[in-house]
C-alpha atoms as a PDB file:
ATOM      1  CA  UNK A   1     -16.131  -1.448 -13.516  1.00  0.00           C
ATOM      2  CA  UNK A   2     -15.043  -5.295 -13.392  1.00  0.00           C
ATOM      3  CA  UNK A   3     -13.113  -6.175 -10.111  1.00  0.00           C
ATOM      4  CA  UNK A   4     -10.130  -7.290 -12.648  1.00  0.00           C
ATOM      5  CA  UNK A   5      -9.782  -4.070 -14.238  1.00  0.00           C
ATOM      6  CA  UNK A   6      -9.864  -1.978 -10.856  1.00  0.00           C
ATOM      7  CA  UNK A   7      -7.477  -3.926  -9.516  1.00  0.00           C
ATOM      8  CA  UNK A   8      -4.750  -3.679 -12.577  1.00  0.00           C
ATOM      9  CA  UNK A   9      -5.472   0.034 -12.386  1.00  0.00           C
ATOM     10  CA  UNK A  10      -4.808  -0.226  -8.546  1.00  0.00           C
ATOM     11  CA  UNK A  11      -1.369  -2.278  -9.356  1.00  0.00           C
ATOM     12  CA  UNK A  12      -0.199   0.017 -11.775  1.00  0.00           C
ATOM     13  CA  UNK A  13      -0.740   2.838  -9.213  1.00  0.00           C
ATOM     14  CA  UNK A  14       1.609   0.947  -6.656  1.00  0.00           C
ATOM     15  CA  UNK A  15       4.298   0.150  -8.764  1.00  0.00           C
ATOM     16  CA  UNK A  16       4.522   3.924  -9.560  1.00  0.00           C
ATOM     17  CA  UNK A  17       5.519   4.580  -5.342  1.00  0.00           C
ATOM     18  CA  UNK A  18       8.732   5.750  -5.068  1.00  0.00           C
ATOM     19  CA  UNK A  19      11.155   3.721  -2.706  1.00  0.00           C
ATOM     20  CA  UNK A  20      11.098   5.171   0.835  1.00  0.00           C
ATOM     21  CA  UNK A  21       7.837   6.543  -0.043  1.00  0.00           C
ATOM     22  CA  UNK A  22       4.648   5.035   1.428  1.00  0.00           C
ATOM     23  CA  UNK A  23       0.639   5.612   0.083  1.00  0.00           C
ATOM     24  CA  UNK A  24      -2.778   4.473   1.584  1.00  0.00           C
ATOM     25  CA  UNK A  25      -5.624   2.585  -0.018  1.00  0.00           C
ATOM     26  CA  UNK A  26      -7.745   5.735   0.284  1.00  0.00           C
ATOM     27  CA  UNK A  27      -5.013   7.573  -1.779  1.00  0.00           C
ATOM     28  CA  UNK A  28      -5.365   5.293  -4.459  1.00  0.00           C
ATOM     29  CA  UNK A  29      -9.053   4.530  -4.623  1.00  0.00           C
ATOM     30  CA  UNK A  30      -9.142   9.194  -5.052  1.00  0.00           C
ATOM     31  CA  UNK A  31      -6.775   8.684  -7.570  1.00  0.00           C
ATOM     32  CA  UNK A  32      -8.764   6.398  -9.243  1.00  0.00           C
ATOM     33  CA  UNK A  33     -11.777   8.413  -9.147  1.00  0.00           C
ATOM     34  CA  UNK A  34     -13.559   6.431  -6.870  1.00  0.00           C
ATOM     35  CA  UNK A  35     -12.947   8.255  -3.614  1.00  0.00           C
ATOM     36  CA  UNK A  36     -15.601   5.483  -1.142  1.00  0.00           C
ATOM     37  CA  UNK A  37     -13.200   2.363  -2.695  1.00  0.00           C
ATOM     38  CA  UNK A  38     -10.293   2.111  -0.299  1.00  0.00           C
ATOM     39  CA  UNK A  39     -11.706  -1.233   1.042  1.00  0.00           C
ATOM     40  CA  UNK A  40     -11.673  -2.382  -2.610  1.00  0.00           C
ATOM     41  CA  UNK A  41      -8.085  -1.294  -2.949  1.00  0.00           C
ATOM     42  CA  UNK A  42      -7.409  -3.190   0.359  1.00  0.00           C
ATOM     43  CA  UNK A  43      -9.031  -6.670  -2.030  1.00  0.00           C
ATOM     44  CA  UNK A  44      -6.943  -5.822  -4.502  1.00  0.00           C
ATOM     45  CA  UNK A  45      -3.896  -5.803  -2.646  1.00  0.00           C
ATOM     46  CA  UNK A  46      -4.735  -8.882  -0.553  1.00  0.00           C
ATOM     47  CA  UNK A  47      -4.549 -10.439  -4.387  1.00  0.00           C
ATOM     48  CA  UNK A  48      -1.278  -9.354  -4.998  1.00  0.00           C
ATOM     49  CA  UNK A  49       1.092 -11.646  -3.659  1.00  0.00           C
ATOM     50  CA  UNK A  50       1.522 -13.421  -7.392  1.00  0.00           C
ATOM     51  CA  UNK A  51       2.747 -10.274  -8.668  1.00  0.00           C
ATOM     52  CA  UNK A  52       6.203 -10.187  -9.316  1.00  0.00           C
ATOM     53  CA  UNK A  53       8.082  -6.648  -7.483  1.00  0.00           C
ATOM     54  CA  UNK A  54       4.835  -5.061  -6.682  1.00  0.00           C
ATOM     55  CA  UNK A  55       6.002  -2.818  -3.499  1.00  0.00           C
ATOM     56  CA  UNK A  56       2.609  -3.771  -1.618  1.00  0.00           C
ATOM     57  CA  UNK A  57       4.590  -3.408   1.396  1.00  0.00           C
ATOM     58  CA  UNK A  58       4.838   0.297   0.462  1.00  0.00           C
ATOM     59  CA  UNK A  59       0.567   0.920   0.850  1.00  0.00           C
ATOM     60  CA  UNK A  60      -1.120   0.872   4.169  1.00  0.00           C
ATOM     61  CA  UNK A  61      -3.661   2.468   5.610  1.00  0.00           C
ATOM     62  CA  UNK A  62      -5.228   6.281   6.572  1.00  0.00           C
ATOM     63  CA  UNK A  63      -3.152   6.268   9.813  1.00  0.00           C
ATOM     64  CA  UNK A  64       0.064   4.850   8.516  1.00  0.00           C
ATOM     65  CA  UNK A  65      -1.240   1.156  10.221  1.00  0.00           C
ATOM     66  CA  UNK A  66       0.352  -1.743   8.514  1.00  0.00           C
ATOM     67  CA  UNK A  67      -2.702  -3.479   8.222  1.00  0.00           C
ATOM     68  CA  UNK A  68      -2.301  -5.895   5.589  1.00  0.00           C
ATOM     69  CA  UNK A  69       1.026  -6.899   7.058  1.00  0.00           C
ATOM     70  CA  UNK A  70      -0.641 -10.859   7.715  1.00  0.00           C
ATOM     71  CA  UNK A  71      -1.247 -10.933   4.092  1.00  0.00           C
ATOM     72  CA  UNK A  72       2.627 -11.250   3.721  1.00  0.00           C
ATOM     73  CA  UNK A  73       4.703 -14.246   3.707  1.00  0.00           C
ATOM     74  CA  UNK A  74       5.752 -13.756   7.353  1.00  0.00           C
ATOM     75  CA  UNK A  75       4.024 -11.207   9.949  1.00  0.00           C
ATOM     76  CA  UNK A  76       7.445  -9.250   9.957  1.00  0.00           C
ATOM     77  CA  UNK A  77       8.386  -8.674   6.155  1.00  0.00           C
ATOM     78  CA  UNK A  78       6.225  -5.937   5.333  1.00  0.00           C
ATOM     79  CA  UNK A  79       8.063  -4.107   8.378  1.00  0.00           C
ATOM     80  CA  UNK A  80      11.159  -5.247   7.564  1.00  0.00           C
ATOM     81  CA  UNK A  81      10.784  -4.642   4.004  1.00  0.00           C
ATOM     82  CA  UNK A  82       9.577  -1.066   4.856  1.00  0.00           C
ATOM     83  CA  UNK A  83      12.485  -0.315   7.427  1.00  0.00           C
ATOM     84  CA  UNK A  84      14.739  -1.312   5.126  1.00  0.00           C
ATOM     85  CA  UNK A  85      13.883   1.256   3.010  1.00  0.00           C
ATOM     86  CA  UNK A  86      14.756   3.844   5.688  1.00  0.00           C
ATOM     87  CA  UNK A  87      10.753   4.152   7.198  1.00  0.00           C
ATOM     88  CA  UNK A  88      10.539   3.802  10.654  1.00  0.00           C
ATOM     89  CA  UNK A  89       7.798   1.636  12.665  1.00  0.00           C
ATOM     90  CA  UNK A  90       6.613   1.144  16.057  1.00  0.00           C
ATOM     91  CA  UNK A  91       3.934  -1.147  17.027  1.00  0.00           C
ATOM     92  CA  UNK A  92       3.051  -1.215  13.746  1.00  0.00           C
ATOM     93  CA  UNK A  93       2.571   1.993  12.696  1.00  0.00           C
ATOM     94  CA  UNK A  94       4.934   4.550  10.346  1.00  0.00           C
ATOM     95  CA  UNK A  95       6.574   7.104  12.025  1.00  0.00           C
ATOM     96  CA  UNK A  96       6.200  10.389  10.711  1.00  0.00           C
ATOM     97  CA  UNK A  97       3.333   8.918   8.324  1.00  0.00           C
ATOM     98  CA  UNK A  98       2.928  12.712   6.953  1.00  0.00           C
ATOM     99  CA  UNK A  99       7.088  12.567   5.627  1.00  0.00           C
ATOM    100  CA  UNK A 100       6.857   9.492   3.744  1.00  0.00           C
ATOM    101  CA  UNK A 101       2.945   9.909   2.085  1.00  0.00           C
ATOM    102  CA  UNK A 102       3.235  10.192  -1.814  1.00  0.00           C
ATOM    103  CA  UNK A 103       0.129  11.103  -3.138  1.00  0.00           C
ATOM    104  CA  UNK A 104      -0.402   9.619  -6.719  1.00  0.00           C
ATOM    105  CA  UNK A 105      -1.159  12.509  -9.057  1.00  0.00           C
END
């Protein structure tokens, strides 16, 4: 599968997350049928930033760590952007990670 066509797949996974919701790369890359991905998900999403309201803020990773939060225009947006959508965080990490997972299906 080309890179290019994983990672529309991957975009049109992450516009589907509801608001207040949150997903991981792992989630996605299972979804996708190619459960060992979630570092190519992570590539994909690190290539983002052109997109036009893709919630990338909204993905992050198995343990709710906002880990491509330096990938954002400033350190702080993707937690901002996040808490203003009602998710809590604390030293970088989601607060009741379990409440806010959606699971693509």
């Amino acid at each position: 599968m080309k890179n290019d066509n994983f990672f529309e797949k991957v975009y049109q996974i992450v516009q589907r997350i509801p608001y207040g919701k949150i997903t991981t790369y792992g989630a996605i890359a299972n979804f996708l049928g190619t459960k060992k991905s979630a570092r190519l998900v992570g590539y994909a999403m690190n290539s983002s930033h052109s997109i036009k309201n893709l919630p990338a803020h909204r993905v992050v990773n198995r343990n709710g760590l906002l880990t491509g939060k330096n990938h954002f225009a400033s350190s702080n947006l993707m937690q901002e952007l996040l808490e203003s959508e009602g998710i809590k965080i604390e030293n970088n990490k989601v607060v009741h990670f379990k409440d806010h997972l959606w699971i693509p299906s």
